[in-house]
N, C-alpha and C. Protein backbone atom coordinates (compact mmCIF):
# COMPACT_ATOMS: atom_id res chain seq x y z
N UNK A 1 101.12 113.95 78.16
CA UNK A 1 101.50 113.86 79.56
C UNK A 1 100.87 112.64 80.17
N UNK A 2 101.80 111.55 81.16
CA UNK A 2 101.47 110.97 81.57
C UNK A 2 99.96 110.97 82.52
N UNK A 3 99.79 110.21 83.11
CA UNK A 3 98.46 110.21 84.49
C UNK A 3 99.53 110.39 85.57
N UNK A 4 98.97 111.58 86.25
CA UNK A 4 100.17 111.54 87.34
C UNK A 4 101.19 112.61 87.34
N UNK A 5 101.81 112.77 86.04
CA UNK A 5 102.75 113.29 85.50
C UNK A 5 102.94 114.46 86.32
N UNK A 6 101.92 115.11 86.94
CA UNK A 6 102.37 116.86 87.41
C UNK A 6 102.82 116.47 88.86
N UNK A 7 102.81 115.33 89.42
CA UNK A 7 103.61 115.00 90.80
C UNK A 7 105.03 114.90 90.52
N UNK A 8 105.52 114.63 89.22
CA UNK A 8 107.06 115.03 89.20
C UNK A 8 107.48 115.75 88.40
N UNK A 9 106.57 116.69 87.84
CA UNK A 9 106.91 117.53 87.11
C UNK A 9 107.62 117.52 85.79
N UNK A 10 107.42 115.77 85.22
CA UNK A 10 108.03 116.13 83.83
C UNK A 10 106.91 114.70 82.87
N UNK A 11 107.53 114.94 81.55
CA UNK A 11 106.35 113.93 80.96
C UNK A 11 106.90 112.50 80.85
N UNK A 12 105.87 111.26 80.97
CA UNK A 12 106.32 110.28 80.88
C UNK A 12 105.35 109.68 79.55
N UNK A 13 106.34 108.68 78.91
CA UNK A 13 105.76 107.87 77.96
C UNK A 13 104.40 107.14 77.76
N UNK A 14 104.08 106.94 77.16
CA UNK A 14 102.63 106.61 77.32
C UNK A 14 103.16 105.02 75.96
N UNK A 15 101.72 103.59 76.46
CA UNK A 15 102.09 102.95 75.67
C UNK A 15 100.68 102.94 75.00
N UNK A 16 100.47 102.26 74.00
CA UNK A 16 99.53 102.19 73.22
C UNK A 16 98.64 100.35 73.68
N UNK A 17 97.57 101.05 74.27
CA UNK A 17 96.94 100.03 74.59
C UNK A 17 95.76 99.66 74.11
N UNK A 18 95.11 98.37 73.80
CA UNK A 18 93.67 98.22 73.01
C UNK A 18 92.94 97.13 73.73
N UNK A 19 91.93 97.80 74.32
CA UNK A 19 91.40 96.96 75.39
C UNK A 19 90.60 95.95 74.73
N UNK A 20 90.09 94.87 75.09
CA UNK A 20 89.66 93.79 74.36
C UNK A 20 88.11 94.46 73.70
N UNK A 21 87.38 94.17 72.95
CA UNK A 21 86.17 94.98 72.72
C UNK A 21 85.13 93.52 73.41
N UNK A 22 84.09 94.14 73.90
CA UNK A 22 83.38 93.88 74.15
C UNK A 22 82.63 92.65 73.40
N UNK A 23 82.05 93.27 72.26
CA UNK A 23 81.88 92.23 71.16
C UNK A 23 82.54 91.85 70.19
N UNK A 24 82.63 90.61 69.48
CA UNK A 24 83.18 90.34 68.72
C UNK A 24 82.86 91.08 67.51
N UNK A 25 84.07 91.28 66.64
CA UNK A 25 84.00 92.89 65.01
C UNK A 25 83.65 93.71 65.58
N UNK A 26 83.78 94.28 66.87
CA UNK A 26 83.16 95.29 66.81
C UNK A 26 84.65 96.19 67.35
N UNK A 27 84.72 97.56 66.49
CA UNK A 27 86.11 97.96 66.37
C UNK A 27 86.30 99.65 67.96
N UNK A 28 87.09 99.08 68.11
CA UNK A 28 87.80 100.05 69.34
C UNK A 28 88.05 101.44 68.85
N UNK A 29 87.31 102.39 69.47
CA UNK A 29 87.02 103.92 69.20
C UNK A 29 89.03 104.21 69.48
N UNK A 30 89.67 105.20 68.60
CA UNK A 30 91.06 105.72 68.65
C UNK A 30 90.98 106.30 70.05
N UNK A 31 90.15 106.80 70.52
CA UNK A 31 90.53 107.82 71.53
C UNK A 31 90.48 106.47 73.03
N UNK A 32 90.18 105.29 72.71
CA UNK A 32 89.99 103.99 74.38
C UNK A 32 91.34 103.08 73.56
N UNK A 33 91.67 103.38 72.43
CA UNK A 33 93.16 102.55 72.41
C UNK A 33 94.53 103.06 72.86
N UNK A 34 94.65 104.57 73.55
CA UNK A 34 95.58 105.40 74.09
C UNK A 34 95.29 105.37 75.67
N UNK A 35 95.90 104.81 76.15
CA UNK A 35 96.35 105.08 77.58
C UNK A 35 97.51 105.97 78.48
N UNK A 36 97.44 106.82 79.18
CA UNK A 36 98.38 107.11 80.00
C UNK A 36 98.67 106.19 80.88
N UNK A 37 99.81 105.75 80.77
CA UNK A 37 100.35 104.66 81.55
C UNK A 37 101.86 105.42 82.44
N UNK A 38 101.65 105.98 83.75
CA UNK A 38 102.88 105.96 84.18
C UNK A 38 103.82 105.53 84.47
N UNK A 39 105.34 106.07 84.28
CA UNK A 39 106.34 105.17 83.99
C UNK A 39 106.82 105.05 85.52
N UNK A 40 107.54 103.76 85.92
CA UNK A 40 107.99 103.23 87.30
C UNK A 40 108.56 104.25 87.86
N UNK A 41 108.11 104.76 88.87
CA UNK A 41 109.08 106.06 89.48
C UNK A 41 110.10 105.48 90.53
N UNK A 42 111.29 106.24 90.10
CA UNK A 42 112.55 105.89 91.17
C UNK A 42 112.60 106.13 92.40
N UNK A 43 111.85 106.98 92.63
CA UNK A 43 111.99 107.87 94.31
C UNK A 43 110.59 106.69 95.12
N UNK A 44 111.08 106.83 96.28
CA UNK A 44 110.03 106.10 97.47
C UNK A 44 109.50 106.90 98.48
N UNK A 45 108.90 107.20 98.99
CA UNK A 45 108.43 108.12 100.44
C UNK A 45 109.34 107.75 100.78
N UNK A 46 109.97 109.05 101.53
CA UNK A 46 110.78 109.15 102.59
C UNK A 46 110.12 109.82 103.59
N UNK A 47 110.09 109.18 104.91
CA UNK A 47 108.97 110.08 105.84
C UNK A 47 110.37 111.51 106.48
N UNK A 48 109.35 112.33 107.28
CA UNK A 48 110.41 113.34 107.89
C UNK A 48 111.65 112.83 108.73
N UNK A 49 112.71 113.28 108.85
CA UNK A 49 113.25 112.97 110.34
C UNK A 49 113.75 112.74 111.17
N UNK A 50 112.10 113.36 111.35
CA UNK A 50 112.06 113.66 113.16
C UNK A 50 111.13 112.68 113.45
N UNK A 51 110.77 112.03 112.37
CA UNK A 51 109.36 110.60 112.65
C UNK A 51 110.22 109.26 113.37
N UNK A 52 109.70 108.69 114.52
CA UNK A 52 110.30 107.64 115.23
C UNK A 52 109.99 106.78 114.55
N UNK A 53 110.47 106.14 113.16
CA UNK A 53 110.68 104.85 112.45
C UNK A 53 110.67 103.39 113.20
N UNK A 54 110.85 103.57 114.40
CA UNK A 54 111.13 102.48 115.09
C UNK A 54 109.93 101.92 115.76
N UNK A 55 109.13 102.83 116.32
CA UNK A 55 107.69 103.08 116.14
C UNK A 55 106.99 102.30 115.53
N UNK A 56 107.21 102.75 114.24
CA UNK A 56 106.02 102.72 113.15
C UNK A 56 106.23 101.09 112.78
N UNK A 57 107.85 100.19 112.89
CA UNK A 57 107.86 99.17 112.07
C UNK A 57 107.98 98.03 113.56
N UNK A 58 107.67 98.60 114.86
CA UNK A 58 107.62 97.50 115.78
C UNK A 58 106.49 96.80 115.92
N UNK A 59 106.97 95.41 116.73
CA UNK A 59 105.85 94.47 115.96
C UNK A 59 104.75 94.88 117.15
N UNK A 60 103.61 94.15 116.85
CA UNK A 60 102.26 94.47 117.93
C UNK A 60 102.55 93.89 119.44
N UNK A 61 101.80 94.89 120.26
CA UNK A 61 102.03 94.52 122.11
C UNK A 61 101.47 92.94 121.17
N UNK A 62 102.00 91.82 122.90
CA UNK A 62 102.09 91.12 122.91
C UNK A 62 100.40 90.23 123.48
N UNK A 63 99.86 91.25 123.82
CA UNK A 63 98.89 91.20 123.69
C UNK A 63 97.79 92.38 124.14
N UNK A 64 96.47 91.93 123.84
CA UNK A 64 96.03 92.86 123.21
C UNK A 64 95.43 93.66 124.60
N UNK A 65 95.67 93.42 125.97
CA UNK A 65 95.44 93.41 127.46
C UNK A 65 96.50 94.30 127.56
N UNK A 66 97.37 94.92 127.24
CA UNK A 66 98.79 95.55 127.69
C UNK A 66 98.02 96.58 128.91
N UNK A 67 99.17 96.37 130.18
CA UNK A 67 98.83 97.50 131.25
C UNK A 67 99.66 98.45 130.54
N UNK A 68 99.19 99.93 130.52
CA UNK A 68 99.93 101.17 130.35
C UNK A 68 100.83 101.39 131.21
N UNK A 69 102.23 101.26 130.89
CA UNK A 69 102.91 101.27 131.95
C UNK A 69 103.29 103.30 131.60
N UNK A 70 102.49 104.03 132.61
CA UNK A 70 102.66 105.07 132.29
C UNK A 70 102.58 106.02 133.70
N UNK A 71 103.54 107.15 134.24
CA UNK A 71 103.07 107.59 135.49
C UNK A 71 102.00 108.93 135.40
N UNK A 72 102.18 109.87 136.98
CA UNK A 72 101.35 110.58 136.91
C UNK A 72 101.33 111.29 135.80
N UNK A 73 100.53 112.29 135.65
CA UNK A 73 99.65 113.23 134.53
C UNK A 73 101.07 114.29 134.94
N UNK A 74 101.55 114.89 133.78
CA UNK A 74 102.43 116.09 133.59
C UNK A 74 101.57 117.19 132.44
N UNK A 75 101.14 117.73 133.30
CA UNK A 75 100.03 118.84 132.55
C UNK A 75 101.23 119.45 131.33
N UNK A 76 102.39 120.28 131.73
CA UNK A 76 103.06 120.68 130.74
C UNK A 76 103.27 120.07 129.62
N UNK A 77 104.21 118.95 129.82
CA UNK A 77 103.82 117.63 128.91
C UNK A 77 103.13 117.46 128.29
N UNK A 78 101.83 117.28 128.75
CA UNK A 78 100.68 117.02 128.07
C UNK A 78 100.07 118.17 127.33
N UNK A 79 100.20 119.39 127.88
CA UNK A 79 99.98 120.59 126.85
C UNK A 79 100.64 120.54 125.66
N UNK A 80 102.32 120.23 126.06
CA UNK A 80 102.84 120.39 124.67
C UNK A 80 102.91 119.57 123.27
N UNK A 81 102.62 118.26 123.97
CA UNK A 81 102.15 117.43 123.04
C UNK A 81 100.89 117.41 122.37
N UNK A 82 99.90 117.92 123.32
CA UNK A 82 98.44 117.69 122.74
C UNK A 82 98.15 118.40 121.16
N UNK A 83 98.69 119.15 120.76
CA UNK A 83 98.53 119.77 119.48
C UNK A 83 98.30 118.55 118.68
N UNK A 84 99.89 118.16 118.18
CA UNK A 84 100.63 117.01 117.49
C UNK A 84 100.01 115.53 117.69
N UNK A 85 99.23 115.46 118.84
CA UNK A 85 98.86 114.39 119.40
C UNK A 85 97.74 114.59 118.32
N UNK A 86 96.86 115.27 118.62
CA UNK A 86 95.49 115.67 117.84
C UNK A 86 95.28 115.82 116.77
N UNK A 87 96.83 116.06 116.01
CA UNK A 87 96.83 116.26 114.65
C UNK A 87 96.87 114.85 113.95
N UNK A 88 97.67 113.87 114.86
CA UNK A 88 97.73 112.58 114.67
C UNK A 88 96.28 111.99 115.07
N UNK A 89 95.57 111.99 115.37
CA UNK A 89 94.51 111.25 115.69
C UNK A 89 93.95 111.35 114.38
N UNK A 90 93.61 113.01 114.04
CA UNK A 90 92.60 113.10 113.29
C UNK A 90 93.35 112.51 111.80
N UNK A 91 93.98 111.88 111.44
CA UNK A 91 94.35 111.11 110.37
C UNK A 91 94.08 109.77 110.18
N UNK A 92 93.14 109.19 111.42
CA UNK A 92 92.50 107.96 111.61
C UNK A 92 91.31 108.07 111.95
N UNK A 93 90.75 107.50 110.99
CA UNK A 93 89.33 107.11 110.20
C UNK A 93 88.36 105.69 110.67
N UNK A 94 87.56 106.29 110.94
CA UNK A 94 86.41 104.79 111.19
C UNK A 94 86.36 104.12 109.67
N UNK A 95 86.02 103.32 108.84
CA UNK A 95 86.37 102.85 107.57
C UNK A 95 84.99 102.92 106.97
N UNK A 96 84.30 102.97 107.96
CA UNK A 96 82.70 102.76 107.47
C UNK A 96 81.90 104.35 107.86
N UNK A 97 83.06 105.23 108.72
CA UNK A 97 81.77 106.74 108.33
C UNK A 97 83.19 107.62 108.12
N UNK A 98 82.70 108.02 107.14
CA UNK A 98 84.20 109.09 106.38
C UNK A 98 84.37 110.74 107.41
N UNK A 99 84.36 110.08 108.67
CA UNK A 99 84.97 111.62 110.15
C UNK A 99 85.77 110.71 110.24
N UNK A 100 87.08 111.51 111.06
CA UNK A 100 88.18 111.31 111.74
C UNK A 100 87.69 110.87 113.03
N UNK A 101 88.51 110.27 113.95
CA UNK A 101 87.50 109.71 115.26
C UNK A 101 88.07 110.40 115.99
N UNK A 102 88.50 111.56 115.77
CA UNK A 102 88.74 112.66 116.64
C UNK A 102 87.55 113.83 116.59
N UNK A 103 86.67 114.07 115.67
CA UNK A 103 85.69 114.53 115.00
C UNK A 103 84.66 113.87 115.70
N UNK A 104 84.57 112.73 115.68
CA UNK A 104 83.89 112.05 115.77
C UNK A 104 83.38 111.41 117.43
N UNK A 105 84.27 112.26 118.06
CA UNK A 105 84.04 112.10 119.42
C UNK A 105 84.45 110.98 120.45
N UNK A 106 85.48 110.12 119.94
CA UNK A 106 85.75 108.77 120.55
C UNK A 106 86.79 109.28 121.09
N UNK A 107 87.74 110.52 121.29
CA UNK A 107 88.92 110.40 122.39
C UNK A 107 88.09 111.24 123.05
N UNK A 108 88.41 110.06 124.58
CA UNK A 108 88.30 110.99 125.63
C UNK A 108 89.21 111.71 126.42
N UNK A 109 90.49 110.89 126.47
CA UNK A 109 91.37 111.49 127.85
C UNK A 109 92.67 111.47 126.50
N UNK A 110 93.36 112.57 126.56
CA UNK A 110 95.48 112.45 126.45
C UNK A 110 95.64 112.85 127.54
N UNK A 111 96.32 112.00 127.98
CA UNK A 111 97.38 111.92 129.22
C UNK A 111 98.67 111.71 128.71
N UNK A 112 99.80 112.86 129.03
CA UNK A 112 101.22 112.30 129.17
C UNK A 112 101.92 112.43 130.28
N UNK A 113 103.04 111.63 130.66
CA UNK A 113 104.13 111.42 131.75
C UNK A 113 105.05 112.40 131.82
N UNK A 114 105.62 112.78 132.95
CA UNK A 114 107.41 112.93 132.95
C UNK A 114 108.28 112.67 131.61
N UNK A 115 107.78 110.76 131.49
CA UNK A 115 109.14 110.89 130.82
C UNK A 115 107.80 110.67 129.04
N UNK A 116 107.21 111.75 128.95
CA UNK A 116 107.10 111.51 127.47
C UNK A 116 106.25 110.32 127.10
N UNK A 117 105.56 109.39 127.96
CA UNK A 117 104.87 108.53 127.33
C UNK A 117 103.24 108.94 127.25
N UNK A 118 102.64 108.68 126.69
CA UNK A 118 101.43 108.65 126.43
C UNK A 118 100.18 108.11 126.14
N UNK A 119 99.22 108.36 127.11
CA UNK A 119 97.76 107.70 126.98
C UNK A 119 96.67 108.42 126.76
N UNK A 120 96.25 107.44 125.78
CA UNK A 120 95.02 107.83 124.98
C UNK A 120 93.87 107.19 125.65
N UNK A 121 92.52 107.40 125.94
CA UNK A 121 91.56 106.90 126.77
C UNK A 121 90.64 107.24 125.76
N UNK A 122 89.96 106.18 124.90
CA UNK A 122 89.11 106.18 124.02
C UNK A 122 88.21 105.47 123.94
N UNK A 123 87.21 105.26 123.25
CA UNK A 123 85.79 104.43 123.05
C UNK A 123 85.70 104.03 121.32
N UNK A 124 84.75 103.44 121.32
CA UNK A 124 84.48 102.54 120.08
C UNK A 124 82.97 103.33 119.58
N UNK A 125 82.61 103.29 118.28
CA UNK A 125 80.89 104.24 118.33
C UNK A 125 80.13 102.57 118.51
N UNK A 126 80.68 101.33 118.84
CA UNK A 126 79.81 100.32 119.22
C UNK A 126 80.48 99.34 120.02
N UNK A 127 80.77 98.13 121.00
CA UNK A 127 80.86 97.07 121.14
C UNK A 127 81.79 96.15 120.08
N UNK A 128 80.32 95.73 118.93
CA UNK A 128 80.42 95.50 118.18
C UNK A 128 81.14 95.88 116.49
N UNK A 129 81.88 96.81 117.14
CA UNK A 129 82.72 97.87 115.79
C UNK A 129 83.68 96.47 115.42
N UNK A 130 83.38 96.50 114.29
CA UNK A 130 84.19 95.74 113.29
C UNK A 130 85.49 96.21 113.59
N UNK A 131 85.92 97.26 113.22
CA UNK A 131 87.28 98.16 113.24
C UNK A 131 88.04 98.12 114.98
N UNK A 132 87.03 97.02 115.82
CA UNK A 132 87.90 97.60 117.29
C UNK A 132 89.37 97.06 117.11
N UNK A 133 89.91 96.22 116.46
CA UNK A 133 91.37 95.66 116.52
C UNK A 133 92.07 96.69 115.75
N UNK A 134 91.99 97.61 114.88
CA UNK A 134 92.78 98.48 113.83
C UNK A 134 92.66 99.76 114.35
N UNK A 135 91.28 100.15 114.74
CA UNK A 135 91.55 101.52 115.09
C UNK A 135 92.44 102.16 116.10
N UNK A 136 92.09 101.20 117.49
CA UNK A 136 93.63 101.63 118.83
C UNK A 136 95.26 101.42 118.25
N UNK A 137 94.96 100.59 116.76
CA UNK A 137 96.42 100.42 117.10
C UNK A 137 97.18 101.08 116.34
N UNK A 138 96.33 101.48 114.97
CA UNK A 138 96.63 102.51 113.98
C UNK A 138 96.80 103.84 115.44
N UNK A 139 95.92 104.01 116.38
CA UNK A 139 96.19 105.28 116.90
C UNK A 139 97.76 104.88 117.67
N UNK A 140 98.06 103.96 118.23
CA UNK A 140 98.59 103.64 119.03
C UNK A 140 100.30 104.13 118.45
N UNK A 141 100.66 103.43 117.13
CA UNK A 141 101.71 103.49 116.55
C UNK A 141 102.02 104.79 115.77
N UNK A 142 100.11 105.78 115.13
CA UNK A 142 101.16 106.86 114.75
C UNK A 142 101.19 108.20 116.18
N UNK A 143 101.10 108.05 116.88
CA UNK A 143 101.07 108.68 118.75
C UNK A 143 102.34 108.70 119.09
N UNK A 144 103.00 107.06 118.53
CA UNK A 144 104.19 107.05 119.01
C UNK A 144 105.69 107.21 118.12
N UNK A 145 104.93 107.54 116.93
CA UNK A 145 105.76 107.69 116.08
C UNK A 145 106.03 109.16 115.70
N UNK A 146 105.21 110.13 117.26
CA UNK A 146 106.07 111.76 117.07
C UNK A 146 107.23 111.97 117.38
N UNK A 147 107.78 112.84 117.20
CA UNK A 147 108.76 113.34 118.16
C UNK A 147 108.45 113.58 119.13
N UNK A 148 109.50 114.06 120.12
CA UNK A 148 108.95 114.24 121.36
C UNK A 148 108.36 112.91 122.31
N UNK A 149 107.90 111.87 121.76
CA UNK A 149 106.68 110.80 122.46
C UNK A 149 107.67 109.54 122.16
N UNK A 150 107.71 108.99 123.91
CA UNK A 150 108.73 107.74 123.57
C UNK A 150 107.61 106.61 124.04
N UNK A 151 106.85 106.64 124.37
CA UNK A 151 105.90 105.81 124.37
C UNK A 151 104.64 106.08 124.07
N UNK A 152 103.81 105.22 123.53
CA UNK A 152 102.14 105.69 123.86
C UNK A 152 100.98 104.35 123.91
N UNK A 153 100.09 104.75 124.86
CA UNK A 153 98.96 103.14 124.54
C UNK A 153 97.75 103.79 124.29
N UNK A 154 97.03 102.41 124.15
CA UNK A 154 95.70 102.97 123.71
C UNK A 154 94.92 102.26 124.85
N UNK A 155 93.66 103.14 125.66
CA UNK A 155 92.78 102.02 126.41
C UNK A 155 91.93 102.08 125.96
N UNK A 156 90.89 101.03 126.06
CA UNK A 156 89.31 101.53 125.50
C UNK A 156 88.35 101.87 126.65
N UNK A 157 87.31 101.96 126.77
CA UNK A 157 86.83 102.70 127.71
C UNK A 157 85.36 102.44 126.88
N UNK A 158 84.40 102.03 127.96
CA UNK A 158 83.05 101.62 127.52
C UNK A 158 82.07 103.14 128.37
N UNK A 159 82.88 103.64 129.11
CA UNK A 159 81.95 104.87 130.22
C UNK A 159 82.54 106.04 129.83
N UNK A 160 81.82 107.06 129.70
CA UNK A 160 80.58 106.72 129.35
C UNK A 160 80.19 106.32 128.01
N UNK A 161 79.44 105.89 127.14
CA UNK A 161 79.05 105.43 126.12
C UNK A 161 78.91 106.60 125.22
N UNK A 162 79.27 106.06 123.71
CA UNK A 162 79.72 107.06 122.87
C UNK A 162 78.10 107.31 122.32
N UNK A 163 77.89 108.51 121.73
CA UNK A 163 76.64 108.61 121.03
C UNK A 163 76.34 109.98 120.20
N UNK A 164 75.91 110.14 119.47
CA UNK A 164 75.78 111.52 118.15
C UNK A 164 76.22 112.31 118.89
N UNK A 165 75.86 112.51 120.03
CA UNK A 165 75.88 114.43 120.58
C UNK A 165 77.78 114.49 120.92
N UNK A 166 78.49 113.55 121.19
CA UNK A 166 80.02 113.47 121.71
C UNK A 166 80.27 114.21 119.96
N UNK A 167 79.98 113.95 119.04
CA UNK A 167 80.49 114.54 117.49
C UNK A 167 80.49 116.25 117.71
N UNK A 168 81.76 116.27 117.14
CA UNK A 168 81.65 117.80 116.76
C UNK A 168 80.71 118.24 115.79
N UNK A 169 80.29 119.75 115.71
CA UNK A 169 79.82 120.68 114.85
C UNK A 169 79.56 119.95 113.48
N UNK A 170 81.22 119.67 113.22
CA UNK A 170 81.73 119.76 111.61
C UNK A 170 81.10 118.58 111.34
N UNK A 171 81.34 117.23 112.24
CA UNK A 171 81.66 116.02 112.19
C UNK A 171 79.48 116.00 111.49
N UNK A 172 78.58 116.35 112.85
CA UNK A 172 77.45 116.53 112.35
C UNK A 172 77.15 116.86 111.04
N UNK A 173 77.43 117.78 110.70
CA UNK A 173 77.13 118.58 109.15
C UNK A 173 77.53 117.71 108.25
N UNK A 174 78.91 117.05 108.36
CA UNK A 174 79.57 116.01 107.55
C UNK A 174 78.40 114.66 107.05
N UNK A 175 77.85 113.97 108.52
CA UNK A 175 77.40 113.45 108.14
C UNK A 175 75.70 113.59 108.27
N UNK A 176 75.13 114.64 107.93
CA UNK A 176 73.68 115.08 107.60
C UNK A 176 73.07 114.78 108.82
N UNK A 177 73.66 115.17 110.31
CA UNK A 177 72.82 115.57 111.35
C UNK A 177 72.13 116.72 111.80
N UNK A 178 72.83 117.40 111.07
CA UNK A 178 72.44 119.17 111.32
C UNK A 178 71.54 119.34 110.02
């Protein structure tokens, strides 16, 4: 059986490979000259959908200042989205501490509109975060790539300042605060 092989449920070919040896005469053990090598699979992700594709492949605000063009707070709205909203957050990762930055205590505010758009009011765990250009926008595009959500932005927000105690429970234990 291929490497891989039980994601499509059938066996793929394997080729016979012999990795260079290390030293010269010196002979390659039978069991490091067999490789599972999986064979090119035909199928591609197909996302769900109900996923706004249009979303996901539009190019970046025009700059990185965008006003939220978003109106008052629709509590209903915003109830019904907040699940989905949250489920989407927590699939984006600081790159350098393995919590979700939903875990991790950096959203502060979801706000949604009337008509379905949505704001996120978030913080950085520094200033200086390497990750500040990727993380709003990774949030930004998969927010807006639910159903239901025809817009969404990201603001950042320096007040109040992020710090251990904003982390959840889990997020602590995760990373050896508790």
């Amino acid at each position: 059986m291929g490497l891989f092989s039980f994601l499509k449920g059938k066996e793929e070919k394997t080729e016979d490979v012999t990795p260079p040896s290390a030293f010269a005469g010196e002979e390659t053990p039978a069991s490091a000259r067999q490789a599972d090598i999986p064979a090119a699979s035909d199928s591609t992700f197909t996302p769900p959908p109900a996923w706004n594709l249009d979303a996901l492949l539009a190019p970046p605000p025009e700059s990185a200042t965008e006003t939220p063009q978003i109106g008052p707070l629709d509590r209903a709205i915003t109830a019904e989205l907040q699940p989905s909203i949250v489920e989407a957050i927590k699939t984006v990762f600081d790159p350098e501490i393995p919590v979700d930055i939903y875990e991790l205590g950096l959203i502060y505010e979801i706000i949604a509109d009337a008509d379905r758009r949505v704001l996120i009011r978030m913080t950085l765990t520094s200033p200086a975060c390497p990750s500040a250009q990727q993380i709003p926008s990774e949030v930004r595009y998969k927010i807006k790539a639910l159903p239901g959500v025809s817009d969404a932005f990201v603001e950042i927000v320096w007040e109040p300042p992020w710090d251990k105690e904003r982390m959840s429970e889990a997020a602590k234990l995760s990373l050896g605060f508790l």
